[in-house]
Protein backbone atom coordinates (compact mmCIF):
# COMPACT_ATOMS: atom_id res chain seq x y z
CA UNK A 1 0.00 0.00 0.00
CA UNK A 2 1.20 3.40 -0.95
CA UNK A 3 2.57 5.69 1.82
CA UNK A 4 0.41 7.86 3.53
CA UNK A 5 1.33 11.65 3.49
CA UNK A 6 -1.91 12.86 3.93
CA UNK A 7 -2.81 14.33 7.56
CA UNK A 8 -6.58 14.76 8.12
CA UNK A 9 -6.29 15.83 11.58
CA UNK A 10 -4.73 19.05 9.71
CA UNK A 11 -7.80 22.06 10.23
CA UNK A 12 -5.85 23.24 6.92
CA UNK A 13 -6.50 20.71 4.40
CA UNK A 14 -10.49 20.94 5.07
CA UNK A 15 -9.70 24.72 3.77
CA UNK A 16 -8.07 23.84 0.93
CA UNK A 17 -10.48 24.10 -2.30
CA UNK A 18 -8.68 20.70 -3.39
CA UNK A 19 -9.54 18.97 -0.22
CA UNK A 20 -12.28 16.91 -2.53
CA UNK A 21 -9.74 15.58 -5.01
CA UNK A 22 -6.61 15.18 -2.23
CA UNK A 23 -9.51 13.08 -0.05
CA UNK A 24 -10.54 11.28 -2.86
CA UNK A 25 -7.44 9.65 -3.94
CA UNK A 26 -6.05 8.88 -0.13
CA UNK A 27 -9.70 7.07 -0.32
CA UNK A 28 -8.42 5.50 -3.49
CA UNK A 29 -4.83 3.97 -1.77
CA UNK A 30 -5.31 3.73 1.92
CA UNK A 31 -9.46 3.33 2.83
CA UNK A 32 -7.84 2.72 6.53
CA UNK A 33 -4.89 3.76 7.43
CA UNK A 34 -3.41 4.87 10.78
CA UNK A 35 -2.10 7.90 11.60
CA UNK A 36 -0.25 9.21 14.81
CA UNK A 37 -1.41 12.52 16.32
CA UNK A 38 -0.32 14.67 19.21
CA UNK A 39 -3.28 14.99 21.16
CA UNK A 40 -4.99 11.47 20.54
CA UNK A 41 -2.24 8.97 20.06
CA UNK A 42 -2.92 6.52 16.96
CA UNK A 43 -5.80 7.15 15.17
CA UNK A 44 -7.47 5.01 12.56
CA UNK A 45 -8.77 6.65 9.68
CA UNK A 46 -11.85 5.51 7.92
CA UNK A 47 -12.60 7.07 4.66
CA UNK A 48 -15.24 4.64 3.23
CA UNK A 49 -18.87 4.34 3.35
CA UNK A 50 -19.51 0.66 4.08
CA UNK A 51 -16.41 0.12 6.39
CA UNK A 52 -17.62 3.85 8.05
CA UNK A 53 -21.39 2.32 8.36
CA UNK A 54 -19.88 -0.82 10.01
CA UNK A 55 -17.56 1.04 12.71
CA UNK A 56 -20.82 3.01 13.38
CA UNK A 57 -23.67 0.54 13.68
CA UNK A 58 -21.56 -1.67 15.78
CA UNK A 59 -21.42 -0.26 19.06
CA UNK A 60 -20.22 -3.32 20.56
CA UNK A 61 -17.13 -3.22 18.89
CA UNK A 62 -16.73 0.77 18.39
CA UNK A 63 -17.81 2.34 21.69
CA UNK A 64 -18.82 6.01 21.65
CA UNK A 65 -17.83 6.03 25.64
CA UNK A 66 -14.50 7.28 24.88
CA UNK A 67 -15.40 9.78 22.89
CA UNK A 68 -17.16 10.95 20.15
CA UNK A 69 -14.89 13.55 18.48
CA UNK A 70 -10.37 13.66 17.93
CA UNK A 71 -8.79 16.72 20.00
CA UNK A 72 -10.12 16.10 23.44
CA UNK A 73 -6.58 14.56 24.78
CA UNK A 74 -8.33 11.89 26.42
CA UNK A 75 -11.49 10.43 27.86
CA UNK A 76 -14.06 13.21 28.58
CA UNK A 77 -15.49 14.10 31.22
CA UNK A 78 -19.67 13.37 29.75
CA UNK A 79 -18.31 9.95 29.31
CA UNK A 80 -21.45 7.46 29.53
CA UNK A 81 -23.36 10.65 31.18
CA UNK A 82 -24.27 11.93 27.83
CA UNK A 83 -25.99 10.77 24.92
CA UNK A 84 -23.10 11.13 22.40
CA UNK A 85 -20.72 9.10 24.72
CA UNK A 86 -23.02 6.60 25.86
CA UNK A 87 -24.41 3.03 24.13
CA UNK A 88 -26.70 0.53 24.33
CA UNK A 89 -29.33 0.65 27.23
CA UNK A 90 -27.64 3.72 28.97
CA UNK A 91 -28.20 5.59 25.33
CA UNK A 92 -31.70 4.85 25.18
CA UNK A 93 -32.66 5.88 28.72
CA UNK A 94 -30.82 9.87 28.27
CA UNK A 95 -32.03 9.90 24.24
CA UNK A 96 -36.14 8.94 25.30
CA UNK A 97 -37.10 12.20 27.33
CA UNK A 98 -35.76 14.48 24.44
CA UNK A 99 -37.56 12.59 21.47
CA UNK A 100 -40.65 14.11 21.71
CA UNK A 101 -39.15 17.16 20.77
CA UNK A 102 -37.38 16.58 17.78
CA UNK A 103 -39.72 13.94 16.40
CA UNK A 104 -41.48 14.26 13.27
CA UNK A 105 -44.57 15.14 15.44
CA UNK A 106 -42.62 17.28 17.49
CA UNK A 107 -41.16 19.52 14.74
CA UNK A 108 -44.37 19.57 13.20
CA UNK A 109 -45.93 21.87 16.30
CA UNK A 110 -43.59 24.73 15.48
CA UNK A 111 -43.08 24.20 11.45
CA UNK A 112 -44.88 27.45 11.69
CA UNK A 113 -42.70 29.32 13.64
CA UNK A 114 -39.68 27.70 12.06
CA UNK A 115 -41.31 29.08 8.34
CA UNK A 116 -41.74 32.50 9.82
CA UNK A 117 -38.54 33.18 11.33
CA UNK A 118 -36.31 32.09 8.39
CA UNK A 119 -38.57 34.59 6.10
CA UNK A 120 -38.12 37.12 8.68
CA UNK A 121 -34.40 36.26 8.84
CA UNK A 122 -34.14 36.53 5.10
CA UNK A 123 -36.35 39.17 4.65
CA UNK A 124 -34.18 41.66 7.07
CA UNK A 125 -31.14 40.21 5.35
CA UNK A 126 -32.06 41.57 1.80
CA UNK A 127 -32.92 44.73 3.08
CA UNK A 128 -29.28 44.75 4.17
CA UNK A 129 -28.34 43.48 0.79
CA UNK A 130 -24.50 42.79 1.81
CA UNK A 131 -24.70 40.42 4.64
CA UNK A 132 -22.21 37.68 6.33
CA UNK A 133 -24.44 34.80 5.66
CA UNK A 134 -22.91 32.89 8.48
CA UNK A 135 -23.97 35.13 11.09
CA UNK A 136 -27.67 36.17 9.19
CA UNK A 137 -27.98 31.83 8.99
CA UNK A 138 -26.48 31.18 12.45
CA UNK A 139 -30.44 33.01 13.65
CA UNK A 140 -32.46 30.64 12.50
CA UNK A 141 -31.20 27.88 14.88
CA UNK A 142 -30.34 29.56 17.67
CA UNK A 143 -33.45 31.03 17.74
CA UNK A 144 -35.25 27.66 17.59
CA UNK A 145 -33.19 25.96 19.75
CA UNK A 146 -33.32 28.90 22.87
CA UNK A 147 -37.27 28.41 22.27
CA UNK A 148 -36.93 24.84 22.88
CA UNK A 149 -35.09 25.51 26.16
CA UNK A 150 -36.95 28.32 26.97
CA UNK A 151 -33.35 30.80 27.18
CA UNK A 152 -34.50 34.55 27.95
CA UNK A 153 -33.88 36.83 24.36
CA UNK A 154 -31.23 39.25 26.66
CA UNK A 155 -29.02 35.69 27.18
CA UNK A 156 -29.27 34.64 23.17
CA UNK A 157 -25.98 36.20 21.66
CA UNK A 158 -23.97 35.06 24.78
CA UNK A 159 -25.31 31.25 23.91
CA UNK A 160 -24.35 31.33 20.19
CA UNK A 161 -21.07 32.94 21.20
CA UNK A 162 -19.70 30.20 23.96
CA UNK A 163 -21.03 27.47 21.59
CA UNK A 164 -18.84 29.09 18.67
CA UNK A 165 -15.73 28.84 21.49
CA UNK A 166 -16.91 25.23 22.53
CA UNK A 167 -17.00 23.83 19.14
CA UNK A 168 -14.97 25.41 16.97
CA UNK A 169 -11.86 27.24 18.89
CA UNK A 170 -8.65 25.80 17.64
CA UNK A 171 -7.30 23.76 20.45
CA UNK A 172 -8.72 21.51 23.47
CA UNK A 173 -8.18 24.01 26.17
CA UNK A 174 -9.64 26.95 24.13
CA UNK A 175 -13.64 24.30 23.21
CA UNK A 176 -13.11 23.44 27.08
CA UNK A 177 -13.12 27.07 27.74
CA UNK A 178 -15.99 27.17 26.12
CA UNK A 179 -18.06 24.59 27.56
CA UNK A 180 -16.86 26.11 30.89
CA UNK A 181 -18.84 29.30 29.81
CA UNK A 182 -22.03 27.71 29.00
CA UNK A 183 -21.84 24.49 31.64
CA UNK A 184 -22.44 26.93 34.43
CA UNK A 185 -25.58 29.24 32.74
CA UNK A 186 -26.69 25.76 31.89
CA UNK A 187 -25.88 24.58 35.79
CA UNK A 188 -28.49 27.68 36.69
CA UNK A 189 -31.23 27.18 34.59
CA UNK A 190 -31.41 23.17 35.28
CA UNK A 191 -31.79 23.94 39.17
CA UNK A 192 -34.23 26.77 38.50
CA UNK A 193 -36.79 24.43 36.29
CA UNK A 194 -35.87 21.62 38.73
CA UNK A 195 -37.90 23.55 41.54
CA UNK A 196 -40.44 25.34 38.83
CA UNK A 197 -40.71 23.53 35.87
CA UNK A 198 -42.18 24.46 32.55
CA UNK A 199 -42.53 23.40 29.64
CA UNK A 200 -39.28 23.61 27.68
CA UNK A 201 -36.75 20.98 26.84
CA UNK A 202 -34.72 21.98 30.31
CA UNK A 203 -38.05 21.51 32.31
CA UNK A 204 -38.07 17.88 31.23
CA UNK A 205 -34.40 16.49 31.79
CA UNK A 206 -34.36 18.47 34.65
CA UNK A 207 -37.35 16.38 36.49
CA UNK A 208 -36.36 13.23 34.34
CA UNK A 209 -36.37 10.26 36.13
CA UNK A 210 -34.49 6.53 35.33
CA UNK A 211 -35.47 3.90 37.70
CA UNK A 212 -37.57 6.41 39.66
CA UNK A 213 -34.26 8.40 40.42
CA UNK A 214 -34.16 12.02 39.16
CA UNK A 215 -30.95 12.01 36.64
CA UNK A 216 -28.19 13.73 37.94
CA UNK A 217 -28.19 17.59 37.44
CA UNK A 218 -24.43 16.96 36.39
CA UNK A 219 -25.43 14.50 33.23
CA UNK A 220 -28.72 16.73 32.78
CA UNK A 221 -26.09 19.77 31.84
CA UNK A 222 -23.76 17.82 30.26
CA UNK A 223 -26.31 16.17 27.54
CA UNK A 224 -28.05 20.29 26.81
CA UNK A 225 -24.61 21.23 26.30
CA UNK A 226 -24.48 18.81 23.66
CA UNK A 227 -27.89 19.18 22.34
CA UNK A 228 -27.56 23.33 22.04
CA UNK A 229 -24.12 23.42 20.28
CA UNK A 230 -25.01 20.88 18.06
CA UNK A 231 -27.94 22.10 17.58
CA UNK A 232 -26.78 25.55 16.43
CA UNK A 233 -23.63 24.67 14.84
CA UNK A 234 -24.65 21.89 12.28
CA UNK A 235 -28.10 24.06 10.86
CA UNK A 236 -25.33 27.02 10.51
CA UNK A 237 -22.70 25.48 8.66
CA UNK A 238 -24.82 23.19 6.69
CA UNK A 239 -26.63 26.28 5.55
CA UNK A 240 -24.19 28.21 4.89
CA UNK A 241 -21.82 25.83 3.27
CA UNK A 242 -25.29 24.63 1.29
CA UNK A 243 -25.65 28.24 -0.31
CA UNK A 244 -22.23 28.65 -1.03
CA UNK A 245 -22.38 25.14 -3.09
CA UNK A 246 -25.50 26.53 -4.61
CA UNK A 247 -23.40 29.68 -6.01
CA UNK A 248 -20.44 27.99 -7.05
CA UNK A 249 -22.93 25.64 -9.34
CA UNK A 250 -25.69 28.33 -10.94
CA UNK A 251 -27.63 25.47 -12.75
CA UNK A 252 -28.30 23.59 -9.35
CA UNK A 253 -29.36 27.00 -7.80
CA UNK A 254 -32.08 27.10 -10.52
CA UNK A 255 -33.02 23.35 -10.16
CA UNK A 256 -33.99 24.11 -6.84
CA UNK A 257 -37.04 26.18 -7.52
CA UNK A 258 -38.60 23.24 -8.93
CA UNK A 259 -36.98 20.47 -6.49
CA UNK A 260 -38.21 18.21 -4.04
CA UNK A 261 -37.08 19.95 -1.12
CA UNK A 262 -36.85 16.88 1.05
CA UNK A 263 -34.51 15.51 -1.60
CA UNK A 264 -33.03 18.81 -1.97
CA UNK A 265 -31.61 18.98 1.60
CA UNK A 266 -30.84 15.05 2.05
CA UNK A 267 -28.21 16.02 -1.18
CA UNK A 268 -27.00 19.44 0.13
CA UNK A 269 -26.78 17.65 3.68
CA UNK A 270 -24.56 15.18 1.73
CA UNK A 271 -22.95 17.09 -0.17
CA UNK A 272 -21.66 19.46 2.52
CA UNK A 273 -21.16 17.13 5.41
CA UNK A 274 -20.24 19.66 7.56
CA UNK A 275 -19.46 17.09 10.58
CA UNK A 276 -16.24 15.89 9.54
CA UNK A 277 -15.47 13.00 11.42
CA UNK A 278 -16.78 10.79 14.44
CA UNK A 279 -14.64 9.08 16.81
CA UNK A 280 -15.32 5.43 18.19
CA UNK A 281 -13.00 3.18 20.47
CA UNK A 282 -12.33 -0.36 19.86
CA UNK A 283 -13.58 -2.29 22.76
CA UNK A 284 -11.65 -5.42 21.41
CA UNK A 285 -9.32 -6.55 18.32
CA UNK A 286 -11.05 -6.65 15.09
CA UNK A 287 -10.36 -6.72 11.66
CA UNK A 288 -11.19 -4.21 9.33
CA UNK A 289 -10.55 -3.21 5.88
CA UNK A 290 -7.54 -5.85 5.90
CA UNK A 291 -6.24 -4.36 9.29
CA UNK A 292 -5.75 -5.46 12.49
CA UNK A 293 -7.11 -3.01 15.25
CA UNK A 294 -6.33 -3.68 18.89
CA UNK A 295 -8.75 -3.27 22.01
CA UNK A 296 -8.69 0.44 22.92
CA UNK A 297 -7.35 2.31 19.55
CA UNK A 298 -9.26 5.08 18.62
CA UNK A 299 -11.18 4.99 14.96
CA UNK A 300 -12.27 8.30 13.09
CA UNK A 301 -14.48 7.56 10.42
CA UNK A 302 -14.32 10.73 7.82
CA UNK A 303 -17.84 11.53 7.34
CA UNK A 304 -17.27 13.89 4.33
CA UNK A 305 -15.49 11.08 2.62
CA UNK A 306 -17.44 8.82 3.31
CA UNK A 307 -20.54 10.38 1.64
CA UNK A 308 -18.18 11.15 -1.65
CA UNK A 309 -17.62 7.87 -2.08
CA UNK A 310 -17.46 6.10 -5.10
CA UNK A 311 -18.42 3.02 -4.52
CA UNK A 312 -22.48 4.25 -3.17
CA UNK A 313 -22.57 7.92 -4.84
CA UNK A 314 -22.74 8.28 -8.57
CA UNK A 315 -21.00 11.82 -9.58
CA UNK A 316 -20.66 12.31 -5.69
CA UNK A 317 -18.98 15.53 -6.21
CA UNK A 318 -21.90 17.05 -8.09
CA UNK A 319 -25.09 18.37 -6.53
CA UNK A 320 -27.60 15.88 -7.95
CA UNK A 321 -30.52 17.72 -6.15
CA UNK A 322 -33.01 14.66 -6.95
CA UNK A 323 -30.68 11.98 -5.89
CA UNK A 324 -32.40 8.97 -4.41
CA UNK A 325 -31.51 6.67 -2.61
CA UNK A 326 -29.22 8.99 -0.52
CA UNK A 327 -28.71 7.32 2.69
CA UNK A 328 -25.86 9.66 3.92
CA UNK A 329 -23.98 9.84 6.89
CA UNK A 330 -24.03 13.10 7.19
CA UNK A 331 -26.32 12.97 10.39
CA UNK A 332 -25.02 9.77 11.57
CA UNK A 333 -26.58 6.22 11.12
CA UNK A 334 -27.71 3.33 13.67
CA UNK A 335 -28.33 4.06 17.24
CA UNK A 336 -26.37 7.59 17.18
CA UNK A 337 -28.35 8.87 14.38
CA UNK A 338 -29.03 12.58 15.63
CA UNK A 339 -31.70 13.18 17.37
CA UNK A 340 -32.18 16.07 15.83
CA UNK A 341 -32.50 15.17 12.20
CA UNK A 342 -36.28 15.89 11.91
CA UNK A 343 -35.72 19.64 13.54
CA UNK A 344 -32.33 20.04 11.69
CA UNK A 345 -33.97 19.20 8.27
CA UNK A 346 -37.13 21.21 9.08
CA UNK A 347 -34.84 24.50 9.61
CA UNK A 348 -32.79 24.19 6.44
CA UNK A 349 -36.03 23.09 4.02
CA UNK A 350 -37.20 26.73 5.68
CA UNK A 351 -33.87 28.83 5.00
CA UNK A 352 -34.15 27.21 1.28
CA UNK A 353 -37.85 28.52 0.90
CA UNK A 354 -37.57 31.67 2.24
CA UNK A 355 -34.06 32.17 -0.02
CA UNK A 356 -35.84 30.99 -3.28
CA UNK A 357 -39.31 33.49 -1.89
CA UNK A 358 -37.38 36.38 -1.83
CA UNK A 359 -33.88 36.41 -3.22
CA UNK A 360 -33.18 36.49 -7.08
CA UNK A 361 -29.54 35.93 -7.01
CA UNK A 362 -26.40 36.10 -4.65
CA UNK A 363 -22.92 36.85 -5.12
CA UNK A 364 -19.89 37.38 -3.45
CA UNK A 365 -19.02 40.30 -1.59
CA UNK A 366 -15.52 39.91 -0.44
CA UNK A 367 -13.72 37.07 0.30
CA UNK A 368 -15.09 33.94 2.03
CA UNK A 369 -12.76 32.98 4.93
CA UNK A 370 -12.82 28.81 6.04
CA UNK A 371 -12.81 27.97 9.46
CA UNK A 372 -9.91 25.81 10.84
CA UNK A 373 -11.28 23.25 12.33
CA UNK A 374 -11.56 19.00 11.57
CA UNK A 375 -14.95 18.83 13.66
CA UNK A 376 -17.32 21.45 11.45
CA UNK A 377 -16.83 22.01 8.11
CA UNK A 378 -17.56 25.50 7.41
CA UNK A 379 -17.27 28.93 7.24
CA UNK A 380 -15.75 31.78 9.63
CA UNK A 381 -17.20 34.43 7.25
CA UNK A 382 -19.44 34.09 3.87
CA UNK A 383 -20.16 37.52 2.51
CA UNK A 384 -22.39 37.94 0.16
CA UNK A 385 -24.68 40.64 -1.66
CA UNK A 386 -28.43 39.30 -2.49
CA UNK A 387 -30.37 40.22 -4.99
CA UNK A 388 -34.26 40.81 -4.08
CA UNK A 389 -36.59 38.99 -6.39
């Protein structure tokens, strides 16, 4: 097997614009290969869909206890208190209070309010006409997600800023700054609704009960944290890195005024994959992809590569904006698929509409800036001018 010289724990190469083409053909020679990194120790690197599916399906074998994402420097601290580092029965029992709310049921109770904010959110944005479409995007699902907790309007901008810091700052000491910000506003709230609850998404982890025992206030904050920065972060890339795709292919923008928007988004959630990677331990040895990996070695599989492969995707690099089947990865698969796929969907359908309602055309208006980072794959800054219809 050819040498590997490629380093995909390098923020860098995710902002280079031949990432596609230098991912494609590592794909092509090493599928697996391992890699040694500062922070993690080895790493095995997954860049195919059906090996990817397998590590990811299989939590017996590929444990999400250890954790879920490279650059922590070791086991964290939600570890089996959380539903992203938690399997099996333990998953089930934090993931069942929260359903409701992001079900297809659930989302269906504020598709209204969902609709009318990202018109209003558009609508103030072409009045603008030259806007950073990451921050003008980032609204939409803050907004819905500080409804869903029920987070005071004054309190908003300090939310969306920590959860920038906890996801996205460069190294692990900066993201644990971060969640350091938010654990303890989140630490308040919990213990307020745990004396008078309501009805928001705090309210009902914060009286949650597992065996008759009230869960922890510790793994209650621990599993919002995760639920509000993921929440934000992957509707405001994904849109933002879906509009920028849309511009940099013209015909596509057109085909969507006619598309299937369900389709539409599955193949711009594809497409974009803005979560890069997910991390899994291996509990014991196992073969894979003609490898032999040991009890405890860490496994990344490379979302965004995995949903350009090959092998499942015709044309994966194009925007094929009726493409079905499209069973991507790019909101997980298996028992770990996000909980918030209904909501996260629901958000982005309403960006689209309210873009093709009012907008006749975008273009640049400076120069769009990548953020470093190997977790979201996305922008920093995305300005644009927009044209009102």
């Amino acid at each position: 097997m050819s040498t590997v010289t490629v380093d995909l724990t390098d923020p860098g190469l995710w902002a280079r614009p031949d990432v596609g083409e230098i991912v494609a053909d590592l794909r092509s020679r090493a599928p697996v290969h391992r890699t040694e990194t500062a922070l993690d120790g080895p790493v095995w690197s997954v860049l195919g869909y059906h090996l990817g599916s397998r590590v990811l399906t299989d939590a017996a074998t590929f444990s999400s206890t250890g954790g879920s994402l490279l650059g922590t420097g070791g086991t964290p601290a939600g570890a089996g208190k959380m539903m992203a580092l938690s399997d099996g029965p333990r998953h089930r029992e934090l993931r069942a209070p929260v359903l409701p709310y992001f079900s297809p049921k659930g989302v269906r109770t504020t598709a209204d309010r969902i609709t009318e904010l990202a018109a209003e959110v558009v609508e103030s944005a072409v009045e603008q006409e030259t806007v950073d479409l990451v921050d003008v995007l980032a609204t939409v699902p803050l907004v819905v997600m500080c409804d869903l907790f029920g987070i005071p309007g004054d309190d908003r901008d300090l939310v969306v800023a920590v959860c920038d810091e906890a996801f996205l700052a460069q190294t692990p000491d900066a993201r644990r700054a971060g969640h350091q910000k938010l654990l303890p506003y989140l630490f308040e709230k919990v213990v307020q609704r745990r004396k008078n609850p309501g009805d928001d998404l705090i309210s009902t982890l914060a009286t949650h009960r597992i065996k008759n025992r009230l869960l922890p206030i510790e793994d209650v904050v621990f599993n919002l944290d995760n639920i509000v920065v993921g929440g934000v972060q992957t509707v405001r890339h994904t849109a933002a890195m879906s509009i920028w795709a849309l511009m940099s292919h013209p015909d596509a923008w057109h085909q969507l005024k006619d598309a299937d928007l369900d389709l539409a988004t599955d193949e711009l959630l594809r497409y974009t994959s803005v979560g890069l990677h997910v991390l899994r331990t291996a509990t014991t040895q196992v073969e894979l992809g003609g490898h032999v990996i040991d009890a405890g070695d860490k496994v990344a599989v490379w979302t965004w590569s995995a949903d350009h492969d090959t092998a499942v995707f015709d044309r994966p690099h194009e925007l094929v904006l009726d493409r079905s089947p499209n069973r991507h990865l790019a909101l997980g698969v298996g028992a770990h698929y996000c909980v918030g796929a209904p909501l996260a969907k629901a958000e982005l359908k309403a960006i689209y509409a309210a873009l093709l309602d009012q907008v006749a055309g975008l273009e640049l208006d400076g120069e769009p800036v990548h953020n470093r980072s190997i977790i979201n794959f996305g922008f920093d800054h995305l300005p644009v001018r927009l044209r009102a219809r």
